[in-house]
C-alpha atoms as a PDB file:
ATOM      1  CA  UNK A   1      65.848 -53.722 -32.062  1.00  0.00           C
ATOM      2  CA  UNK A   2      63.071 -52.085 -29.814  1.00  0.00           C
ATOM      3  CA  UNK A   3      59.887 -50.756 -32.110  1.00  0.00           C
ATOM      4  CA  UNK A   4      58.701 -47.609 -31.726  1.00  0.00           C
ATOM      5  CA  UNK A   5      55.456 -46.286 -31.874  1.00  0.00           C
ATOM      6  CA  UNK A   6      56.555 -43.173 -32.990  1.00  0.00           C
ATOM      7  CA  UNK A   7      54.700 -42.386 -36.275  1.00  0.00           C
ATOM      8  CA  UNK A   8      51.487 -44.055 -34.693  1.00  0.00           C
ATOM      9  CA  UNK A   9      51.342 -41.444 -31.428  1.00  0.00           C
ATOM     10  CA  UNK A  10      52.566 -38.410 -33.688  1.00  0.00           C
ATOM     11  CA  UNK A  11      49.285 -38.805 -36.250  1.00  0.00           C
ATOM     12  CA  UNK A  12      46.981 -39.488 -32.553  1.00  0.00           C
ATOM     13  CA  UNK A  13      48.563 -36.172 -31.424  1.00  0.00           C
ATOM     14  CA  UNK A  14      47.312 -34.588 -35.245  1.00  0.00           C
ATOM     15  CA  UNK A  15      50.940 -33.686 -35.534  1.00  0.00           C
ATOM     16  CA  UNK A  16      53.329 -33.384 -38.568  1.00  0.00           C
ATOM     17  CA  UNK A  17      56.538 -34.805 -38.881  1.00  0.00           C
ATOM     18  CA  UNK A  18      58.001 -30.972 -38.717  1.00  0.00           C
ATOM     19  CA  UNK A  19      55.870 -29.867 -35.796  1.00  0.00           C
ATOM     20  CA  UNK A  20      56.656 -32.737 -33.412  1.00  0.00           C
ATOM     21  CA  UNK A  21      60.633 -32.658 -34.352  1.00  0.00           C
ATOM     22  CA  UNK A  22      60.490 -28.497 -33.912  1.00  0.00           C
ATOM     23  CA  UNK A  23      58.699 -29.621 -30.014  1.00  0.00           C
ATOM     24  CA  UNK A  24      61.100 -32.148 -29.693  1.00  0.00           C
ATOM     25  CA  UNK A  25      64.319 -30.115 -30.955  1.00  0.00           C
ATOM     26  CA  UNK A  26      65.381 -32.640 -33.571  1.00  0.00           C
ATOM     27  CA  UNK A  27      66.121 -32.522 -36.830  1.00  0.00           C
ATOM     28  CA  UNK A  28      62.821 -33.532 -39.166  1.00  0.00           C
ATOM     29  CA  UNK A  29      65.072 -35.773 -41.228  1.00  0.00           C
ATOM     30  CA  UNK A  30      66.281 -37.504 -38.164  1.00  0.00           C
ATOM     31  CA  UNK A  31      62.585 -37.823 -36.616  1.00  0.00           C
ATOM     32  CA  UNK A  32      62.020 -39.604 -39.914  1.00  0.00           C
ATOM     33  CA  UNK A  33      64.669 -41.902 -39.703  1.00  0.00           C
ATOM     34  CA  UNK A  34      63.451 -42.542 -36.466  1.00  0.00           C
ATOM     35  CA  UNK A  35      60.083 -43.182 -37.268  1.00  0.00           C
ATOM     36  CA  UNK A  36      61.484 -45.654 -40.589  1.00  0.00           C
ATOM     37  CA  UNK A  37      63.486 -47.901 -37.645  1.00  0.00           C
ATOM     38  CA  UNK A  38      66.469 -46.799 -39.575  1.00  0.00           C
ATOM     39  CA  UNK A  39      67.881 -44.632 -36.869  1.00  0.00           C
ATOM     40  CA  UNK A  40      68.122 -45.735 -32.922  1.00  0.00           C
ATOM     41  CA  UNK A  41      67.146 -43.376 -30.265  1.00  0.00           C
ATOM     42  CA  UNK A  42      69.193 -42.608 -27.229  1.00  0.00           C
ATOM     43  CA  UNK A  43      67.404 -41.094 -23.526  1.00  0.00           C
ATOM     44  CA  UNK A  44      67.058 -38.131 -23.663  1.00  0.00           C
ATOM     45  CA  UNK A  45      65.467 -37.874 -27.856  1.00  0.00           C
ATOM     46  CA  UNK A  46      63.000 -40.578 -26.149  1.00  0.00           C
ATOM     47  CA  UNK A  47      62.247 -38.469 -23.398  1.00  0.00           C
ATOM     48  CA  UNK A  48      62.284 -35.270 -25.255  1.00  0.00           C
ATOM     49  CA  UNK A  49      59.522 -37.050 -27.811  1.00  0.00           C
ATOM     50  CA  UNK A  50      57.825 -38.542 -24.943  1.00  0.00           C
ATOM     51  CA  UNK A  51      57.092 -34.804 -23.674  1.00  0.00           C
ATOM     52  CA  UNK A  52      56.228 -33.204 -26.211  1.00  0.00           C
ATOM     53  CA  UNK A  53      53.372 -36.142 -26.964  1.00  0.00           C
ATOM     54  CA  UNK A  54      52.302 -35.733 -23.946  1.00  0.00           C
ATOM     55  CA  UNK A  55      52.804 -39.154 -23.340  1.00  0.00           C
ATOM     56  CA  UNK A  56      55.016 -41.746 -20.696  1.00  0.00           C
ATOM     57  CA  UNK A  57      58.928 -42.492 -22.296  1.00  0.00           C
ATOM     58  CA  UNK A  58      57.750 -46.105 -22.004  1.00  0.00           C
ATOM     59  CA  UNK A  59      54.801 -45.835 -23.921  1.00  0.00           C
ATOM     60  CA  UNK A  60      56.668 -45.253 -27.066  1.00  0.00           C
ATOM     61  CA  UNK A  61      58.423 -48.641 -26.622  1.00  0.00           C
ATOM     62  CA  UNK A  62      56.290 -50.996 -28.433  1.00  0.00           C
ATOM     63  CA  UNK A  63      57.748 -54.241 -26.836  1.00  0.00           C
ATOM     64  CA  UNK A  64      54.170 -55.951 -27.186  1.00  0.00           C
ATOM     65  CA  UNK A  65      52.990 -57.249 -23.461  1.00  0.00           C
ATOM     66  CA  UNK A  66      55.601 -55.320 -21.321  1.00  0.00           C
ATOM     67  CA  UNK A  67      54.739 -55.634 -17.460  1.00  0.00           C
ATOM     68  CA  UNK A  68      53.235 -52.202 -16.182  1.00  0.00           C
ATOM     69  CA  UNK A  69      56.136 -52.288 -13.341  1.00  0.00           C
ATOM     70  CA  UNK A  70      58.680 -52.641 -16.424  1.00  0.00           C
ATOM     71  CA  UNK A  71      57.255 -49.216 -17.726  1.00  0.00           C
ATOM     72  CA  UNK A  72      57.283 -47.633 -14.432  1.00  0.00           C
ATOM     73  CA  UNK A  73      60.988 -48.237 -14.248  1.00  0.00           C
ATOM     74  CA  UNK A  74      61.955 -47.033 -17.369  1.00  0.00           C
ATOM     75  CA  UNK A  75      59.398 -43.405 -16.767  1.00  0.00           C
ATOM     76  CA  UNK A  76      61.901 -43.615 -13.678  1.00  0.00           C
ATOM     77  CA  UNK A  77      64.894 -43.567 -15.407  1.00  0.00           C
ATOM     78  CA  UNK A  78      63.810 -40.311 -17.696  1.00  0.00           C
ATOM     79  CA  UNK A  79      63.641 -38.158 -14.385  1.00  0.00           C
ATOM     80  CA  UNK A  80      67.105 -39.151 -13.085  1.00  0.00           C
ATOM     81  CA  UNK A  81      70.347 -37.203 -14.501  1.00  0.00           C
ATOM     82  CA  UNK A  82      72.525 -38.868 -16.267  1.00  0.00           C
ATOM     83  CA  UNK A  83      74.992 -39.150 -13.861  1.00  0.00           C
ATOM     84  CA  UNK A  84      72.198 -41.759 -12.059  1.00  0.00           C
ATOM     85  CA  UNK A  85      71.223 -43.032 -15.378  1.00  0.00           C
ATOM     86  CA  UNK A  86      74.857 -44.784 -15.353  1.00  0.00           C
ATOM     87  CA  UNK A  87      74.857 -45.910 -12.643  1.00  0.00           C
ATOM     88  CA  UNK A  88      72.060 -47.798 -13.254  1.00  0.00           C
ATOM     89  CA  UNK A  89      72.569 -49.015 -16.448  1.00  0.00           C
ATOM     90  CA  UNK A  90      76.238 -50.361 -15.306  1.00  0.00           C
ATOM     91  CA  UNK A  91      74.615 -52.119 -11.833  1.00  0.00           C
ATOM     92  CA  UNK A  92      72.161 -53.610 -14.682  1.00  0.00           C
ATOM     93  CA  UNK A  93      75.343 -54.840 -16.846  1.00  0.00           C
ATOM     94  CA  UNK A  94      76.844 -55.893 -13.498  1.00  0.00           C
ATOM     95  CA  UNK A  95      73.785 -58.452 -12.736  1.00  0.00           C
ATOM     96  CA  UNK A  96      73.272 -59.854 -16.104  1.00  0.00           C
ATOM     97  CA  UNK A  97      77.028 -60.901 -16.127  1.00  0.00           C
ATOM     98  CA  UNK A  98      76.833 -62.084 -12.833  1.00  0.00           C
ATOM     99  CA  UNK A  99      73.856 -64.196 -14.247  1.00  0.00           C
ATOM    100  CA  UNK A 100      75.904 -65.352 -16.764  1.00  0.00           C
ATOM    101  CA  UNK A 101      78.203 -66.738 -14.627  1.00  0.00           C
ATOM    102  CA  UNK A 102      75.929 -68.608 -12.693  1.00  0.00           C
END
């Protein structure tokens, strides 16, 4: 599972636990979770996070050395609906079983 940086860009922001989940609309309990790796975050709790850091979706993904164009397309994804967000993510699935086949 993806790390996130959570916890490290919350304390950078000089924010509580309570203050960034009241920004964020989540639960404190779950931003906890969250922050433990003992919960997975969907889209839009990233991107709602993301926001109220002040930061890029992607920069809360702490995947080590992830290409800058790699971060650029997931930023993209967080300002399509979700209706384009599947579509993407099932063209994705469609090419990596496609590579599998090959």
């Amino acid at each position: 599972m993806t790390d996130i940086r959570l916890a490290e860009l919350r304390r950078a922001a000089g924010l509580t636990q309570e203050q960034l989940a009241d920004a964020s609309g989540i639960s404190r309990s779950y931003l906890a979770l969250i922050e433990r790796g003992l919960r997975r975050i969907n889209q839009d709790t990233l991107g709602s996070l993301a926001a109220a850091l002040g930061v890029r979706p992607s920069d809360l993904i702490d995947d080590g050395d992830v290409p800058e164009k790699i971060r650029a397309h997931i930023d993209l994804l967080h300002t399509m609906d979700a209706a384009s967000q599947a579509l993407v993510f099932n063209y994705c699935k469609l090419l990596a079983e496609t590579g599998k086949k090959n």
